[in-house]
C-alpha atoms as a PDB file:
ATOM      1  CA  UNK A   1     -10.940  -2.574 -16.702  1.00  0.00           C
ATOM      2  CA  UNK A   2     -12.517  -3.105 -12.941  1.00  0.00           C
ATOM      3  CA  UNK A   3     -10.570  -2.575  -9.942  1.00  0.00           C
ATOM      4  CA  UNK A   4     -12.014  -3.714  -6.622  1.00  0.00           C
ATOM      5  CA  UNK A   5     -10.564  -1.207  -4.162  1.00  0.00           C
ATOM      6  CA  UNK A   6     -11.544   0.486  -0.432  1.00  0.00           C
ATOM      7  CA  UNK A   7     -10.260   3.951  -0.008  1.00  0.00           C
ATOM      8  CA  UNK A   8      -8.708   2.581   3.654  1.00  0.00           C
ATOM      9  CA  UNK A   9      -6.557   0.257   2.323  1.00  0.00           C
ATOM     10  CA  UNK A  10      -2.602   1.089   1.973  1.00  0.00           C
ATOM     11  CA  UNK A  11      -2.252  -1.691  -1.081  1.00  0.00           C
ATOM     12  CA  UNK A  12      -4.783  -0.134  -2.864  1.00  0.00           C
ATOM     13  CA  UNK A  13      -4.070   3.159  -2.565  1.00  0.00           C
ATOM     14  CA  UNK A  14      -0.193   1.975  -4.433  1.00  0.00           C
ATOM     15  CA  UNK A  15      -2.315   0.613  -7.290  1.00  0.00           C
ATOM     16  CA  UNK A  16      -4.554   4.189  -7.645  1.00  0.00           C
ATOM     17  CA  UNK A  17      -1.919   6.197  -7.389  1.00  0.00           C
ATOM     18  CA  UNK A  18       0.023   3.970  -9.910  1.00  0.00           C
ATOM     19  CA  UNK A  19      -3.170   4.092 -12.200  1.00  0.00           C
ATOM     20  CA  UNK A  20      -2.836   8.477 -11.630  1.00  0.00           C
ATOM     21  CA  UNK A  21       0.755   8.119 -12.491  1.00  0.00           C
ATOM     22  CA  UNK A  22       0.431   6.069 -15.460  1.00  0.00           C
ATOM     23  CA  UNK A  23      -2.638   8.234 -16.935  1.00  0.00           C
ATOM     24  CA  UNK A  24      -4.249   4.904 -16.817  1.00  0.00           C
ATOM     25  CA  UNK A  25      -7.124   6.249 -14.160  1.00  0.00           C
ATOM     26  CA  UNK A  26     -10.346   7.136 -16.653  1.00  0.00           C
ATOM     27  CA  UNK A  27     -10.394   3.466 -17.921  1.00  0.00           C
ATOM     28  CA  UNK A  28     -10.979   1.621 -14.776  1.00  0.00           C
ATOM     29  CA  UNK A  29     -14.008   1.296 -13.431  1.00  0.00           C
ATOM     30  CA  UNK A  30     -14.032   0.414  -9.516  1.00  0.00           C
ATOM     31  CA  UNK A  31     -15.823  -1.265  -6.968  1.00  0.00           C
ATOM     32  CA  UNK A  32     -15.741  -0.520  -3.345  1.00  0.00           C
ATOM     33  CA  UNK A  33     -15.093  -3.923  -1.602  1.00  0.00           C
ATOM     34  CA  UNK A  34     -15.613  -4.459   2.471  1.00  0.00           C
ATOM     35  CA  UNK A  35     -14.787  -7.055   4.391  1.00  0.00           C
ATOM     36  CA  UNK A  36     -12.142  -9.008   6.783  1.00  0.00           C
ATOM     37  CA  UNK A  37     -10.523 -12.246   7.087  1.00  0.00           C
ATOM     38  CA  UNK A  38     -13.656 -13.225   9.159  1.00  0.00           C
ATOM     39  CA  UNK A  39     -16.611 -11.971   7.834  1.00  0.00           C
ATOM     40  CA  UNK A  40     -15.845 -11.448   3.641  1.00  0.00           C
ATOM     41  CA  UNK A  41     -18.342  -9.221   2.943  1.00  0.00           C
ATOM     42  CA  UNK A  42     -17.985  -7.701  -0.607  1.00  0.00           C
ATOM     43  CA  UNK A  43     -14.674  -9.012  -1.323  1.00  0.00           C
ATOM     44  CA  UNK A  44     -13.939 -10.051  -4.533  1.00  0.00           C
ATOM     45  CA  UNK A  45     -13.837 -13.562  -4.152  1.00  0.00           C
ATOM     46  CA  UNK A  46     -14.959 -14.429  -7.772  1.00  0.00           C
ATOM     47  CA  UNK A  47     -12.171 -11.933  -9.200  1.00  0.00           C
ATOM     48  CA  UNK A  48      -9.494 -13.271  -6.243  1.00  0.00           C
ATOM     49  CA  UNK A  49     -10.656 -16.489  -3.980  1.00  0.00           C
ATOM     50  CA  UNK A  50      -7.908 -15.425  -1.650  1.00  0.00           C
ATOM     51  CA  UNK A  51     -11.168 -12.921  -0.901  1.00  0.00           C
ATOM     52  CA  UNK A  52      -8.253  -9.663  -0.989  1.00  0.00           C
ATOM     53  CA  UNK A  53      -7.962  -6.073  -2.563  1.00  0.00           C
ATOM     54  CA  UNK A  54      -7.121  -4.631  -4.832  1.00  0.00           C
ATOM     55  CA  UNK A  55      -8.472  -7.023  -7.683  1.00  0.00           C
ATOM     56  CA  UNK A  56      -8.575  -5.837 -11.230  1.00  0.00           C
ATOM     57  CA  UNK A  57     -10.108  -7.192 -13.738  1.00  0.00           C
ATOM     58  CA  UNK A  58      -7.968  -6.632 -16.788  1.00  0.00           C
ATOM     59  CA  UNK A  59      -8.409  -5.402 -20.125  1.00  0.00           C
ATOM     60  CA  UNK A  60      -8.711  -8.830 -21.761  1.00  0.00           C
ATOM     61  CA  UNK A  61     -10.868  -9.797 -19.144  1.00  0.00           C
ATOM     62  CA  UNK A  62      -8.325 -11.143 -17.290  1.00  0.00           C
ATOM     63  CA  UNK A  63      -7.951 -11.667 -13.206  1.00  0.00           C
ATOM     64  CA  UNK A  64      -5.063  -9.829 -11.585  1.00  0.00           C
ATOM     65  CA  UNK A  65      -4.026 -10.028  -8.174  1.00  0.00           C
ATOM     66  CA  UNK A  66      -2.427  -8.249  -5.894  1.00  0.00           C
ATOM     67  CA  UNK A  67      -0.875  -5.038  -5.668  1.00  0.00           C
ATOM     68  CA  UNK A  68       2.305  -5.912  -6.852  1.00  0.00           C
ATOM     69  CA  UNK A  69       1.084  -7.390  -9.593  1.00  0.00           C
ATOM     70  CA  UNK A  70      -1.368  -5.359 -10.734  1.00  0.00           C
ATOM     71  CA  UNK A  71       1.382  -2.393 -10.445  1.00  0.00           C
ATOM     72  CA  UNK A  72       3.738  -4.291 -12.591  1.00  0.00           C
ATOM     73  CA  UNK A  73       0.396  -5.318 -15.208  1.00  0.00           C
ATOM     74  CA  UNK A  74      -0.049  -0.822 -15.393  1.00  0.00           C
ATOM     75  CA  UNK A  75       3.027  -0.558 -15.901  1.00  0.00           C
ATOM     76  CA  UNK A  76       3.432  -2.588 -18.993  1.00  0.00           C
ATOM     77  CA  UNK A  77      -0.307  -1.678 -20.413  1.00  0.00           C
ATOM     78  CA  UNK A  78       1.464   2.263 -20.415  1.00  0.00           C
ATOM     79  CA  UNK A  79       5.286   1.761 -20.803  1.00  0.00           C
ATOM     80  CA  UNK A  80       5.789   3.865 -17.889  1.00  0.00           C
ATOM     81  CA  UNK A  81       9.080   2.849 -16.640  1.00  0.00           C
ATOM     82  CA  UNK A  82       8.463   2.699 -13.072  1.00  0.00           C
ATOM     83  CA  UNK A  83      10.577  -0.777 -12.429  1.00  0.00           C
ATOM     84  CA  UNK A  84      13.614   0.707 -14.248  1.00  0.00           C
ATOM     85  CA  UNK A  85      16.140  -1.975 -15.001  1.00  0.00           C
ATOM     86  CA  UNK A  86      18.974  -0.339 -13.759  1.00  0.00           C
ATOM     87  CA  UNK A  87      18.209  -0.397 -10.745  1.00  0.00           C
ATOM     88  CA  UNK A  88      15.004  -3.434 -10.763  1.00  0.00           C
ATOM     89  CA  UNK A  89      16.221  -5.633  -7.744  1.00  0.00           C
ATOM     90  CA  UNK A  90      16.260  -2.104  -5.339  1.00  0.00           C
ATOM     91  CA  UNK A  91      12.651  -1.402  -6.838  1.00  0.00           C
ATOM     92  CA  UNK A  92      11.831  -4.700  -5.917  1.00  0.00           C
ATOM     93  CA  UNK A  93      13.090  -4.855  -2.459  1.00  0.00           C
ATOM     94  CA  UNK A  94      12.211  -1.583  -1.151  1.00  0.00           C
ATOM     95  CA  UNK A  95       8.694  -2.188  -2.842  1.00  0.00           C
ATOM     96  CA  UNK A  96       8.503  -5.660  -0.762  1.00  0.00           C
ATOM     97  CA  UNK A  97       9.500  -3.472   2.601  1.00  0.00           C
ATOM     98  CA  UNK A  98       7.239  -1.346   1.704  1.00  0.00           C
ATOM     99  CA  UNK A  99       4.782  -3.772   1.313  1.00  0.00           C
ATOM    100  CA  UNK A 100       5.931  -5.567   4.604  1.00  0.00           C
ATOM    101  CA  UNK A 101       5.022  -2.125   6.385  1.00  0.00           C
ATOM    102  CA  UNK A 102       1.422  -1.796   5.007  1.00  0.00           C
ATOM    103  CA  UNK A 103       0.701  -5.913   5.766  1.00  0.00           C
ATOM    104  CA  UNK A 104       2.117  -5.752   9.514  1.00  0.00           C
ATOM    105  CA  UNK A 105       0.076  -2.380   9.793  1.00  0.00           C
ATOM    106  CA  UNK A 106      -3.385  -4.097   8.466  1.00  0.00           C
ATOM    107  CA  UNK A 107      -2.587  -6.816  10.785  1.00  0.00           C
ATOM    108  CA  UNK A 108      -2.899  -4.872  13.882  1.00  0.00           C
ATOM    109  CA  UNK A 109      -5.862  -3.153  12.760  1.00  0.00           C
ATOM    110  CA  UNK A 110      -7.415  -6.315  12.109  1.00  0.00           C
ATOM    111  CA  UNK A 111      -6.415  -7.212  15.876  1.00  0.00           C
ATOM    112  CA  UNK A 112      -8.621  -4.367  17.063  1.00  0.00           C
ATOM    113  CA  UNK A 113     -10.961  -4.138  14.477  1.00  0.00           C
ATOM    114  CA  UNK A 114     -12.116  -8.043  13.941  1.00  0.00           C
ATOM    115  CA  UNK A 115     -11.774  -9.538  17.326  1.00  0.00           C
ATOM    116  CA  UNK A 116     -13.694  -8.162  20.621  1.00  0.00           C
ATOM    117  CA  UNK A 117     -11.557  -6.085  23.327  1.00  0.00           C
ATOM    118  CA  UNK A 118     -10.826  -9.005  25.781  1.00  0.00           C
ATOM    119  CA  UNK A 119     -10.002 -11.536  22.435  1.00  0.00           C
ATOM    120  CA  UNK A 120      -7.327  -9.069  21.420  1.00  0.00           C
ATOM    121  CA  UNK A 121      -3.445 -10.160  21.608  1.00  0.00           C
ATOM    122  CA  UNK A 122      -1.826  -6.877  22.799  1.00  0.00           C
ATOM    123  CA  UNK A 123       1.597  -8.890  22.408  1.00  0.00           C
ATOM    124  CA  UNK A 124       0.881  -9.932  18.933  1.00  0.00           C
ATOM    125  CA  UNK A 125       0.518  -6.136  17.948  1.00  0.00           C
ATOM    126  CA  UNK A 126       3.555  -5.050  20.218  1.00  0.00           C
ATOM    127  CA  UNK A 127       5.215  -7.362  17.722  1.00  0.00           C
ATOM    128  CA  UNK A 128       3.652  -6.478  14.457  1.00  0.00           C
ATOM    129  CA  UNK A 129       5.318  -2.747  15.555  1.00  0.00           C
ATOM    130  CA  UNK A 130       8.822  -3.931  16.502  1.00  0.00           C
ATOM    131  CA  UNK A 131       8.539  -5.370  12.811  1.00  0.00           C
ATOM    132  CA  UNK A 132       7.302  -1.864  11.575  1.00  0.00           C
ATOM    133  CA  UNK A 133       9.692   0.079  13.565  1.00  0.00           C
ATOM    134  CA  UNK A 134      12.923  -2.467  12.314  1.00  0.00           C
ATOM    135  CA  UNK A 135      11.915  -1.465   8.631  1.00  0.00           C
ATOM    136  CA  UNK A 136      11.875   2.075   9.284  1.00  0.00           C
ATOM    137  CA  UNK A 137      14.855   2.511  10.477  1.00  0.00           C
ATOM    138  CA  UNK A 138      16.195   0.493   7.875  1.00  0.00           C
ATOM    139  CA  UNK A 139      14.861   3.224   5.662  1.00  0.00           C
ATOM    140  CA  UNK A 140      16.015   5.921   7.451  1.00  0.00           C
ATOM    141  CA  UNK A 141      19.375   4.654   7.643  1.00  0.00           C
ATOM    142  CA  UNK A 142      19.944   3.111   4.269  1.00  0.00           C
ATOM    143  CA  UNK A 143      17.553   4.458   1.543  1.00  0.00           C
ATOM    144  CA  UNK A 144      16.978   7.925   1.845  1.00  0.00           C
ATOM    145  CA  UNK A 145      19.878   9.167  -0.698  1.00  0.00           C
ATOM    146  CA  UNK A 146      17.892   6.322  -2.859  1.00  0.00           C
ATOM    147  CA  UNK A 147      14.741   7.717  -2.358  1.00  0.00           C
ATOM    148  CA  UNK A 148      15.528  11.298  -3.923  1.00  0.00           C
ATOM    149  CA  UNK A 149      15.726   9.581  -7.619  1.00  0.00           C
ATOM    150  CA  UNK A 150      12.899   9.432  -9.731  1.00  0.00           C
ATOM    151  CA  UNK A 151      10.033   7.902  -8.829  1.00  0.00           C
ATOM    152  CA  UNK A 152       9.758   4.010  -8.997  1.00  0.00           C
ATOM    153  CA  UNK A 153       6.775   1.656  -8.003  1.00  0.00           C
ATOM    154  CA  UNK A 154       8.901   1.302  -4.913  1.00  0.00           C
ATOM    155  CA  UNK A 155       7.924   5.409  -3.549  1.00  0.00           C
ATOM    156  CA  UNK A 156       4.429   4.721  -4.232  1.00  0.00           C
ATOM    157  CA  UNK A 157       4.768   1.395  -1.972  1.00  0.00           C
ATOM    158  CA  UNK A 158       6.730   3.140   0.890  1.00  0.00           C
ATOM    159  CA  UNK A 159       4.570   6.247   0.604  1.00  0.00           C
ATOM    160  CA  UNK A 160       1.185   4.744   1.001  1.00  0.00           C
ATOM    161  CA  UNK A 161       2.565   2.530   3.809  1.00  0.00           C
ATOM    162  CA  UNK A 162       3.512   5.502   5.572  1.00  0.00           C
ATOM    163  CA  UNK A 163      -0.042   7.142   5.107  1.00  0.00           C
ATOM    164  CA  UNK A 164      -1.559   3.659   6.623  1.00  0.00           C
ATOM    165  CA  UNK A 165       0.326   3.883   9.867  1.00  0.00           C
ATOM    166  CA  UNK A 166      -0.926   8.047   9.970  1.00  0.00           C
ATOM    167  CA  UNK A 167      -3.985   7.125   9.071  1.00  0.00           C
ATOM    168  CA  UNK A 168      -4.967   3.687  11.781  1.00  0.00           C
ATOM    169  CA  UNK A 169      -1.769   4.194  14.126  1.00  0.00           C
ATOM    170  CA  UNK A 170      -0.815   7.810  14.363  1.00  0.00           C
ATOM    171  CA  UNK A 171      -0.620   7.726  17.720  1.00  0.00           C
ATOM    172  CA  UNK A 172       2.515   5.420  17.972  1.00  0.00           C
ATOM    173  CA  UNK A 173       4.455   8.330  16.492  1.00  0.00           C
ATOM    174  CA  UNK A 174       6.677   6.436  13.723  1.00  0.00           C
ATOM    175  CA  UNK A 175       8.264  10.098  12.519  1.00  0.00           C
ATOM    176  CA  UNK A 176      10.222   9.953  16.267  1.00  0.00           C
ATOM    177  CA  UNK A 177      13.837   9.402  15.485  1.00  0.00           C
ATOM    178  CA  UNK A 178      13.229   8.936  12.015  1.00  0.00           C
ATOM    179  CA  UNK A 179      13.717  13.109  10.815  1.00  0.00           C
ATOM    180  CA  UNK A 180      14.774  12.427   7.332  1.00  0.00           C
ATOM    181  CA  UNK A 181      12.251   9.684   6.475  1.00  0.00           C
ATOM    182  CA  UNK A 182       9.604  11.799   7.560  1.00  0.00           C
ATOM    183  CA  UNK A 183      10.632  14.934   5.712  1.00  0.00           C
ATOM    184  CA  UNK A 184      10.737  12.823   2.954  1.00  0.00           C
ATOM    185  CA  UNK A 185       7.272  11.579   3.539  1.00  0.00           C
ATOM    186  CA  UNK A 186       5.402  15.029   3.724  1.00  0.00           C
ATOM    187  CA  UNK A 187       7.329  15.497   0.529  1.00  0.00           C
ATOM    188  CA  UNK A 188       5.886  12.954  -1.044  1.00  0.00           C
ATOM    189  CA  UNK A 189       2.784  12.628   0.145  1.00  0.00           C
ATOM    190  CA  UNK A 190       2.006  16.270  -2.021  1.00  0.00           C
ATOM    191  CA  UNK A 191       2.736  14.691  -5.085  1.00  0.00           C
ATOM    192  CA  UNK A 192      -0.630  15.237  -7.108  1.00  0.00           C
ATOM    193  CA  UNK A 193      -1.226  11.058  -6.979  1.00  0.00           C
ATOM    194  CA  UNK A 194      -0.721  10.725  -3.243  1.00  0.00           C
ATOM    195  CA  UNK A 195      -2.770  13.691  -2.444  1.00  0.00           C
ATOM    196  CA  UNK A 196      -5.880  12.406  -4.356  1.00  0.00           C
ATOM    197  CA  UNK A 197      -5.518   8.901  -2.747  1.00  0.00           C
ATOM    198  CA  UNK A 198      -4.940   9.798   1.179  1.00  0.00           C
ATOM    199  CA  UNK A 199      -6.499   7.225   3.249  1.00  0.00           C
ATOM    200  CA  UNK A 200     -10.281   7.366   4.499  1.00  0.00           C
ATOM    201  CA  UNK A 201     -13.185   5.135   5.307  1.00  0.00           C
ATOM    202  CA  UNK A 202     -15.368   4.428   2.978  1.00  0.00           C
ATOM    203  CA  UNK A 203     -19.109   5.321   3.283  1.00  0.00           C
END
């Protein structure tokens, strides 16, 4: 298998620590992909036209695409029970806010990061936050009892949204008010597949 991956992205940092979790990780091969919705770069655009990571190229051959799905594909290739049906539609909606976190977060770095200083909308980020902040109280208020079962795909979502908004907006402080999500955060973010996979840029 080939995953198309960049060490900076939140998404793919769910599908390598799924592929550490699943003892999946030696048979994927991986390509670093850069790029943004303006100028593609090395996106995968033959793998996904949407031109997005992470891509993996299956073990048939197969394209899959994106995180979600290629967590759910790992899952099934190694029976490793991390949508558990007792409790699937709360796997799948915490995964999805989750999710939510990590795409609002890439949006405002793509605000600073793809447009020039006086092109940026300083409202449109205020706005991507106020979505950010909404979900994490949500969290803090409704799913930390949740979160202390075992591990689902839905931890590994949450958890590497978290380490996005450390890694690209640290400074807006999302820990204030928010005590119990954070302690379960630097929890987390220890377990063996999280440490190996904390944000960076690549070379």
């Amino acid at each position: 298998m080939k995953l198309y991956t960049n060490p900076a992205s939140p998404f793919c940092r769910k599908v390598e620590a799924i592929l550490i979790e699943t003892g999946l990780d030696a048979r994927v091969d991986r390509e670093l992909s850069k790029g943004n919705p303006v100028t593609p770069g090395t996106m995968p655009v033959g793998t996904n036209p949407l031109g997005k990571i992470p891509a993996l190229v299956g073990a048939k051959g197969e394209a899959v695409f994106d995180s979600r799905v290629i967590c759910r594909y790992l899952d099934a290739l190694a029976g490793a029970n991390l949508y558990p049906e007792h409790r699937l539609w709360q796997v799948l909606t915490l995964e999805a806010l989750g999710d939510g976190i990590s795409d609002a977060g890439v949006s405002m770095s793509y605000e600073v990061r793809a447009r020039p200083e006086e092109k940026q909308f300083a409202a449109w980020m205020d706005a991507q936050w106020t979505k950010i902040a909404r979900a994490l109280d949500v969290v803090e208020e409704s799913w930390i009892d949740w979160l202390d079962g075992p591990p689902t795909v839905a931890h590994f979502a949450l958890g590497s949204a978290l380490g996005y908004l450390d890694f690209r907006h640290g400074a807006r402080g999302w820990r204030t008010g928010r005590p119990k999500l954070a302690d379960w955060q630097a929890s987390f973010d220890e377990r063996p597949s999280m440490a190996a996979t904390r944000p960076r840029d690549a070379a």
